[in-house]
N, C-alpha and C. Protein backbone atom coordinates (compact mmCIF):
# COMPACT_ATOMS: atom_id res chain seq x y z
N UNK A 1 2.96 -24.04 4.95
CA UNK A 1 4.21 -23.48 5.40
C UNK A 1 3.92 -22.23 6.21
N UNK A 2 4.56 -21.85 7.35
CA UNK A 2 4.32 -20.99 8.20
C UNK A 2 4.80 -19.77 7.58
N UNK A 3 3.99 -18.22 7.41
CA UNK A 3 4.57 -17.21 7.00
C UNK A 3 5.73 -16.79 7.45
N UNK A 4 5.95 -15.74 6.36
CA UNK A 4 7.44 -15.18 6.71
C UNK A 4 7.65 -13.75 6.57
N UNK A 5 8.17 -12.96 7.68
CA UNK A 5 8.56 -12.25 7.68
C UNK A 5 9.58 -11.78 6.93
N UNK A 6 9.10 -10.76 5.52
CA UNK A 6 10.37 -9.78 4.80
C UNK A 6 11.53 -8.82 4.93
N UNK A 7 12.40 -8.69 5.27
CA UNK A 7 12.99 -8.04 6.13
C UNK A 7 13.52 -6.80 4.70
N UNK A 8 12.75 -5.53 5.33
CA UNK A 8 12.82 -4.42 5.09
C UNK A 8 12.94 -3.00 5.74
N UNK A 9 13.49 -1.88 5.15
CA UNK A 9 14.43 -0.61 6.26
C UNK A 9 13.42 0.42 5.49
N UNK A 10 13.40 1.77 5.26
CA UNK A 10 12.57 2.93 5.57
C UNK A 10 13.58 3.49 4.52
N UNK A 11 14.45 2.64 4.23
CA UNK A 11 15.39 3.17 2.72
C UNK A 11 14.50 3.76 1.12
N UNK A 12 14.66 4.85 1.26
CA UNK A 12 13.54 5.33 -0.06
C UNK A 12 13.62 4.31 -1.23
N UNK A 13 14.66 3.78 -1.58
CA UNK A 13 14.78 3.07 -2.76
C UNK A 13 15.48 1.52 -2.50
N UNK A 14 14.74 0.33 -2.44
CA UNK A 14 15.65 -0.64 -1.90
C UNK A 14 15.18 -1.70 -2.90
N UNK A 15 16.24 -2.54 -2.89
CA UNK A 15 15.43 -3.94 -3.84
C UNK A 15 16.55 -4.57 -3.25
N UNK A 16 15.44 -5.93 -3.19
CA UNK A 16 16.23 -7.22 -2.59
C UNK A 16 15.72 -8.56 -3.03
N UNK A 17 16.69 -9.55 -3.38
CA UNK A 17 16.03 -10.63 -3.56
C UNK A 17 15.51 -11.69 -2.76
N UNK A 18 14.55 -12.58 -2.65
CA UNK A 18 14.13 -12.92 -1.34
C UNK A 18 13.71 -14.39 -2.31
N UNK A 19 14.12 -15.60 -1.05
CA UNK A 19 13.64 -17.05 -1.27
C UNK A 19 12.59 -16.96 -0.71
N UNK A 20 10.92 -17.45 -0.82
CA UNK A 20 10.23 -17.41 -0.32
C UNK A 20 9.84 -19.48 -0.39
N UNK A 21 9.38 -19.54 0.71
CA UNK A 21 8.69 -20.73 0.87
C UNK A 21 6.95 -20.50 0.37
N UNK A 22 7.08 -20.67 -0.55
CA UNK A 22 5.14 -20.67 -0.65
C UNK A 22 4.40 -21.92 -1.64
N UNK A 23 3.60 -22.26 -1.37
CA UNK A 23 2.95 -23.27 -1.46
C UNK A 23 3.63 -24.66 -1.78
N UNK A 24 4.68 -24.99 -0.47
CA UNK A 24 5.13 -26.29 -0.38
C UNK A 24 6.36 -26.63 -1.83
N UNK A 25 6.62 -24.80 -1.86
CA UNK A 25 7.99 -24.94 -2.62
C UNK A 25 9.11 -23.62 -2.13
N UNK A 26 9.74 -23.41 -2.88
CA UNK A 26 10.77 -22.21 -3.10
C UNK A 26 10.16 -21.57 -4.02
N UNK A 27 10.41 -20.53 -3.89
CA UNK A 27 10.16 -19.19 -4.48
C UNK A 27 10.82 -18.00 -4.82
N UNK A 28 12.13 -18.20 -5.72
CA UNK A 28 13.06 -16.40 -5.97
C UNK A 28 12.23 -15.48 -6.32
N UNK A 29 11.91 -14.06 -5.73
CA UNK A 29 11.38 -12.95 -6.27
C UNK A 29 12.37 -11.87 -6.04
N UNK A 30 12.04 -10.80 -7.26
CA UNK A 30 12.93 -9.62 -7.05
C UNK A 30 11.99 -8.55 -6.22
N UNK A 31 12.08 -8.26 -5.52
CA UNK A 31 11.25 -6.89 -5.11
C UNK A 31 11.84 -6.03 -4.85
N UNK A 32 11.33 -4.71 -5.81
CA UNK A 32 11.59 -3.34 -5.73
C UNK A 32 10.99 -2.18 -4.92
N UNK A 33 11.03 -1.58 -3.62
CA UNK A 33 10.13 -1.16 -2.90
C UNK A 33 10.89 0.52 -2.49
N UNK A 34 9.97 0.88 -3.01
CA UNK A 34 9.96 2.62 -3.41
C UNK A 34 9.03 3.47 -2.55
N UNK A 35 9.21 4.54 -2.02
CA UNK A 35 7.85 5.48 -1.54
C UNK A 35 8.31 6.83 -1.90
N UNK A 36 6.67 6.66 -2.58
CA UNK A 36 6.45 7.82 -3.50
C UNK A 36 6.44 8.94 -2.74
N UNK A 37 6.84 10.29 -2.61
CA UNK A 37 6.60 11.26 -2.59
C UNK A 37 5.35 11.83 -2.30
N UNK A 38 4.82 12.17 -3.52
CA UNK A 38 3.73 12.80 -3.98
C UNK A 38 2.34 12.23 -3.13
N UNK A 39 2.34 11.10 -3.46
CA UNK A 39 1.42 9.70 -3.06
C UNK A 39 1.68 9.54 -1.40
N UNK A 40 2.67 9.53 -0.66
CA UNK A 40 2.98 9.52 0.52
C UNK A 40 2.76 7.77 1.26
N UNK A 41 3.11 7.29 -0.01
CA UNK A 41 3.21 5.59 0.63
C UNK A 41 4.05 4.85 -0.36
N UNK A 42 4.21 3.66 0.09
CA UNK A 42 5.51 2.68 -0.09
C UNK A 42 4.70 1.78 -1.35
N UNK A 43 5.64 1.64 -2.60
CA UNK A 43 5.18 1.09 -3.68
C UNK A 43 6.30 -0.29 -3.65
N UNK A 44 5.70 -1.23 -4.64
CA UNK A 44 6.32 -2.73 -4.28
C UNK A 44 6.21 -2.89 -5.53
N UNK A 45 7.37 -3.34 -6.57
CA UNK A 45 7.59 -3.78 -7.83
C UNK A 45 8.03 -5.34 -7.48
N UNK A 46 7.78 -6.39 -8.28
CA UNK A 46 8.02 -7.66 -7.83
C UNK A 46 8.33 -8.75 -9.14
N UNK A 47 9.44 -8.66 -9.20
CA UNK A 47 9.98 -9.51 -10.84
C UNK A 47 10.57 -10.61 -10.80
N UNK A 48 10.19 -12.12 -11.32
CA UNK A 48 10.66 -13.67 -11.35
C UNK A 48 12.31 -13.60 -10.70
N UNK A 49 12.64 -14.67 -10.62
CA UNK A 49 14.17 -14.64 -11.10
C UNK A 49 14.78 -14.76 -12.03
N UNK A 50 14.00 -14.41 -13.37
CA UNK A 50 14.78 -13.56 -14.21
C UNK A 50 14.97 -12.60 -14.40
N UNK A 51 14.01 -11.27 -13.76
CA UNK A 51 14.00 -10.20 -13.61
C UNK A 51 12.80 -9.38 -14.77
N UNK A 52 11.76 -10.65 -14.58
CA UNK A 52 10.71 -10.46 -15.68
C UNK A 52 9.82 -9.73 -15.17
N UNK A 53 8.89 -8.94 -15.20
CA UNK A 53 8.46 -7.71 -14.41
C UNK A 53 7.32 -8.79 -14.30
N UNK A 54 6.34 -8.80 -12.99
CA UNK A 54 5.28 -9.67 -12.96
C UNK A 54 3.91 -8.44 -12.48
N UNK A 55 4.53 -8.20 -11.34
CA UNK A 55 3.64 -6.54 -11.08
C UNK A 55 4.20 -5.42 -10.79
N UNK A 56 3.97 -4.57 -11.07
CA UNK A 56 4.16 -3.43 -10.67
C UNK A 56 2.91 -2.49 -9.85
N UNK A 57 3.96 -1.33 -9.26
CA UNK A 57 3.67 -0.74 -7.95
C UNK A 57 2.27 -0.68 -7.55
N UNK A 58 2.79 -1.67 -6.41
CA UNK A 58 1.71 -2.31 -5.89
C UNK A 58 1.44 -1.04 -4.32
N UNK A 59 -0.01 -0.93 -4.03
CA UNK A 59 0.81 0.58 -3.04
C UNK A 59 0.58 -0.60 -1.78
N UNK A 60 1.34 -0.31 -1.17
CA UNK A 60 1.89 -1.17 0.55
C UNK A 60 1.02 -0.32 1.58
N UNK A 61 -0.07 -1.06 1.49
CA UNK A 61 -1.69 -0.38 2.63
C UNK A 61 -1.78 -1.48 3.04
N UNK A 62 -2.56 -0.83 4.35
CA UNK A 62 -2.63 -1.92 5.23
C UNK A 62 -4.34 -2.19 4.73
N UNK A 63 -4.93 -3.00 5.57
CA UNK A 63 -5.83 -3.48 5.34
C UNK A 63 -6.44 -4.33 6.31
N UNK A 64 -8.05 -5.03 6.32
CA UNK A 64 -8.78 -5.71 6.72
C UNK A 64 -8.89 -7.44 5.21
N UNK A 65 -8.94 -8.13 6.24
CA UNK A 65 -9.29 -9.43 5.36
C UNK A 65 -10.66 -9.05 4.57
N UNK A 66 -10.40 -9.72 3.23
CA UNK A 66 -9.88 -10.34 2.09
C UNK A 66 -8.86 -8.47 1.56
N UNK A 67 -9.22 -7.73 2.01
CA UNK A 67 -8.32 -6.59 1.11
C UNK A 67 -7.15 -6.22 1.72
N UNK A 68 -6.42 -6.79 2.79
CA UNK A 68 -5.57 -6.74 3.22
C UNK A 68 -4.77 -7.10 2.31
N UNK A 69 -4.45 -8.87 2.03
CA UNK A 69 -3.78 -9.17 0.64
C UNK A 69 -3.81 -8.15 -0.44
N UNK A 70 -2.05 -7.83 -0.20
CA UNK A 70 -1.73 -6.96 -1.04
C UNK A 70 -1.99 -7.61 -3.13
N UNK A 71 -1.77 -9.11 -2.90
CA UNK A 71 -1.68 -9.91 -4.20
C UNK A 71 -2.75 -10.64 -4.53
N UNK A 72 -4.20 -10.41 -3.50
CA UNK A 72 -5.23 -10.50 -4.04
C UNK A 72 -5.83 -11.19 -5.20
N UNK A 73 -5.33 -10.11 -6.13
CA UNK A 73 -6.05 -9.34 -7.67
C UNK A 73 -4.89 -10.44 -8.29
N UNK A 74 -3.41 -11.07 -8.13
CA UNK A 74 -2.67 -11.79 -8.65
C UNK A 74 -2.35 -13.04 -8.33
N UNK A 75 -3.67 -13.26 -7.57
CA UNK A 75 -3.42 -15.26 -7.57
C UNK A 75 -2.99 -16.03 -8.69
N UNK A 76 -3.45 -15.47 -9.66
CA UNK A 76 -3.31 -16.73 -10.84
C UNK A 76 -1.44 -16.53 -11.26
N UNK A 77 -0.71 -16.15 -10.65
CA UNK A 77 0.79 -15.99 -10.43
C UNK A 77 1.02 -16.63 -9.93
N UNK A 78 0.52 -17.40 -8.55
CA UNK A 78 1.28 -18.31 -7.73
C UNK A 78 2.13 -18.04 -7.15
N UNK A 79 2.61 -16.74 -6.79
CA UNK A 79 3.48 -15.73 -6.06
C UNK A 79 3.07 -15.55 -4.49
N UNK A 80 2.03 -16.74 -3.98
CA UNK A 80 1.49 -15.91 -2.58
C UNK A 80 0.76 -15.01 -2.41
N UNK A 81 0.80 -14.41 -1.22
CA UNK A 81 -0.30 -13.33 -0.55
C UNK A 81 1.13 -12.90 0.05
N UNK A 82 0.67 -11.27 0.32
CA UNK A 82 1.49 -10.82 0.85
C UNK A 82 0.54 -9.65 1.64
N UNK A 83 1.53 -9.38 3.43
CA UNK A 83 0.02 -8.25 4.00
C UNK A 83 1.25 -7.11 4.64
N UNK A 84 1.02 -6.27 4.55
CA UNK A 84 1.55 -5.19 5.60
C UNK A 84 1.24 -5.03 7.08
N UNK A 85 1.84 -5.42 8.22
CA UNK A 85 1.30 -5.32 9.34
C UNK A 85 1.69 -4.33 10.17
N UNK A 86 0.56 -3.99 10.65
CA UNK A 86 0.74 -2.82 11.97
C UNK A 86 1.36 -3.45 12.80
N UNK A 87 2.88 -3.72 13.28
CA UNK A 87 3.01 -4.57 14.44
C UNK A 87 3.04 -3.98 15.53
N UNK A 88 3.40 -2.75 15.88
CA UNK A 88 3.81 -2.26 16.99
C UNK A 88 2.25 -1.68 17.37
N UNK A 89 1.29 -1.52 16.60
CA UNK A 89 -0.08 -0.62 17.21
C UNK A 89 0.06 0.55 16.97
N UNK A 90 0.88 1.47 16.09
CA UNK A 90 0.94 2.79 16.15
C UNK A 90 -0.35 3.14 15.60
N UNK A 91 -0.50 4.71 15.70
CA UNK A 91 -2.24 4.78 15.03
C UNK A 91 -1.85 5.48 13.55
N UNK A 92 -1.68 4.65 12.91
CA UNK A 92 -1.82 5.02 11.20
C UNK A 92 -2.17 3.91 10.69
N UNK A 93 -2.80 4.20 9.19
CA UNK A 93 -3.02 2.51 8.28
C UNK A 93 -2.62 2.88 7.77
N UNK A 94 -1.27 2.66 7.45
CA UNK A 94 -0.35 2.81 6.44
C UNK A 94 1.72 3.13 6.53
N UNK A 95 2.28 2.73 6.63
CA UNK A 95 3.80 3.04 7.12
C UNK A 95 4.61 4.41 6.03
N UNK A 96 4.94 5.11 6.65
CA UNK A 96 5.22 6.37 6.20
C UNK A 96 6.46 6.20 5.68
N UNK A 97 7.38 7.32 6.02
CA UNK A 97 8.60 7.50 4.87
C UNK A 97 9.44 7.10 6.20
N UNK A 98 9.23 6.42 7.43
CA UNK A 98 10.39 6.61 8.40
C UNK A 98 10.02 4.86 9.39
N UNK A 99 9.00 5.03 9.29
CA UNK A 99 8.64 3.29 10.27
C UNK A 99 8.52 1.68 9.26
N UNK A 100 8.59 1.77 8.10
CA UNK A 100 8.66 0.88 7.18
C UNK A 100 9.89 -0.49 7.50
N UNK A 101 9.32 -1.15 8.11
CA UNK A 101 10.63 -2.30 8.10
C UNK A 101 10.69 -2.42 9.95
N UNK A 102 10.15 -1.27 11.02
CA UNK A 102 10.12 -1.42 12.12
C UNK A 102 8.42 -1.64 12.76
N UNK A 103 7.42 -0.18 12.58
CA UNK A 103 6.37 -0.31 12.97
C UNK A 103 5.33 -1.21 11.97
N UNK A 104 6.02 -1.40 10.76
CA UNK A 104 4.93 -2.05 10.05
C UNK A 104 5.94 -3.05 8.95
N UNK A 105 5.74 -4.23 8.86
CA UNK A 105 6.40 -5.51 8.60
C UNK A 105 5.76 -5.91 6.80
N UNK A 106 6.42 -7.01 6.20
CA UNK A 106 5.78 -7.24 5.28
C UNK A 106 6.15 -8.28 5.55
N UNK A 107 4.41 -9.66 5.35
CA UNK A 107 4.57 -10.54 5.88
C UNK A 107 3.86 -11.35 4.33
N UNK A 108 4.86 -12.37 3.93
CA UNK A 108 4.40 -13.31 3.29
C UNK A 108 3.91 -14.95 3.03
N UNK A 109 3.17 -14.92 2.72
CA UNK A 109 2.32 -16.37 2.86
C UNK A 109 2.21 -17.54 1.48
N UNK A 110 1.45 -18.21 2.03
CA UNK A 110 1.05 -19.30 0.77
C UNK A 110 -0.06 -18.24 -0.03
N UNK A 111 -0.44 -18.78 -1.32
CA UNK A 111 -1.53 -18.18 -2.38
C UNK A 111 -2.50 -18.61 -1.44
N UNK A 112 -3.42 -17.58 -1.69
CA UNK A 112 -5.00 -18.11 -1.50
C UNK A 112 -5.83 -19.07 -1.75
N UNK A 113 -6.30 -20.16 -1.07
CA UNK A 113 -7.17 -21.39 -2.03
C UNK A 113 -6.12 -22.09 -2.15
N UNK A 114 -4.88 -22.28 -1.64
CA UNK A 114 -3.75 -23.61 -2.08
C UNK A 114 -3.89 -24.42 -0.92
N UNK A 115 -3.82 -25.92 -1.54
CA UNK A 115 -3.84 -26.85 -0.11
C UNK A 115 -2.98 -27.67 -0.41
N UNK A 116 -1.95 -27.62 0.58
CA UNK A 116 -1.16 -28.86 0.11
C UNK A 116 -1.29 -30.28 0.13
N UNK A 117 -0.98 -30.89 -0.73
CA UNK A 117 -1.63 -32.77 -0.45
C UNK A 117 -0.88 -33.08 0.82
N UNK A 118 -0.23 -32.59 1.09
CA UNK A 118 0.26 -33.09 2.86
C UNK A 118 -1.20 -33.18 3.97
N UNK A 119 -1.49 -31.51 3.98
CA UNK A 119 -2.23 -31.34 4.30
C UNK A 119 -3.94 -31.72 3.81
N UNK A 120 -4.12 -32.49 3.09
CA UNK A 120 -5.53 -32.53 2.46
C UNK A 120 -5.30 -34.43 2.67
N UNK A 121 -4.56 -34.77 3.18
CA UNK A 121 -4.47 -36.57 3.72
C UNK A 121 -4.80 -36.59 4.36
């Protein structure tokens, strides 16, 4: 399934629920996405659709492949990969308290290592 763009604003405190297509299904997640203060970057809480906590604050850095994947470390969830992108080229690694949702995107995918039997015929 082709990734998908999360659609998110530079709002200090936002949560939204999001259908995700990932690995040749649907997917409800809650995500809670906060930036810290202190820390000076954007944290990502992410709970079932029951509102069962699965991870918490995850920090929203950008990255190089394999550490780009923000969900890495939580394959065995089946929740996808998820990456922060520089889209526009600005020069920071990382989206601040004001470009979050414009200069830098959150883009979600299939899990790591999943193949679908579509694809594996």
């Amino acid at each position: 399934m082709p990734a998908q763009i999360v659609p998110l604003t530079n709002q200090p405190n936002q949560g939204l629920v999001v259908a995700l297509a990932i690995d040749a299904g649907t997917t409800t997640l809650q995500l809670d996405i906060s930036y810290s203060e202190i820390a000076q970057y954007w944290l990502m809480a992410i709970s079932d659709r029951n509102g069962n906590l699965l991870v918490d604050s995850i920090p929203m850095l950008t990255g190089y492949y394999p550490a780009a994947n923000l969900l890495c470390q939580f394959v065995y969830l089946g929740i996808g990969s998820a990456y922060i992108l520089n889209a526009s080229g600005v020069a920071m690694d990382y989206p601040n308290s004001t470009n979050l949702g414009t200069d830098f995107l959150l883009l979600w995918d299939d899990t790591p290592g999943y193949v679908s039997l579509a694809a594996a015929a």
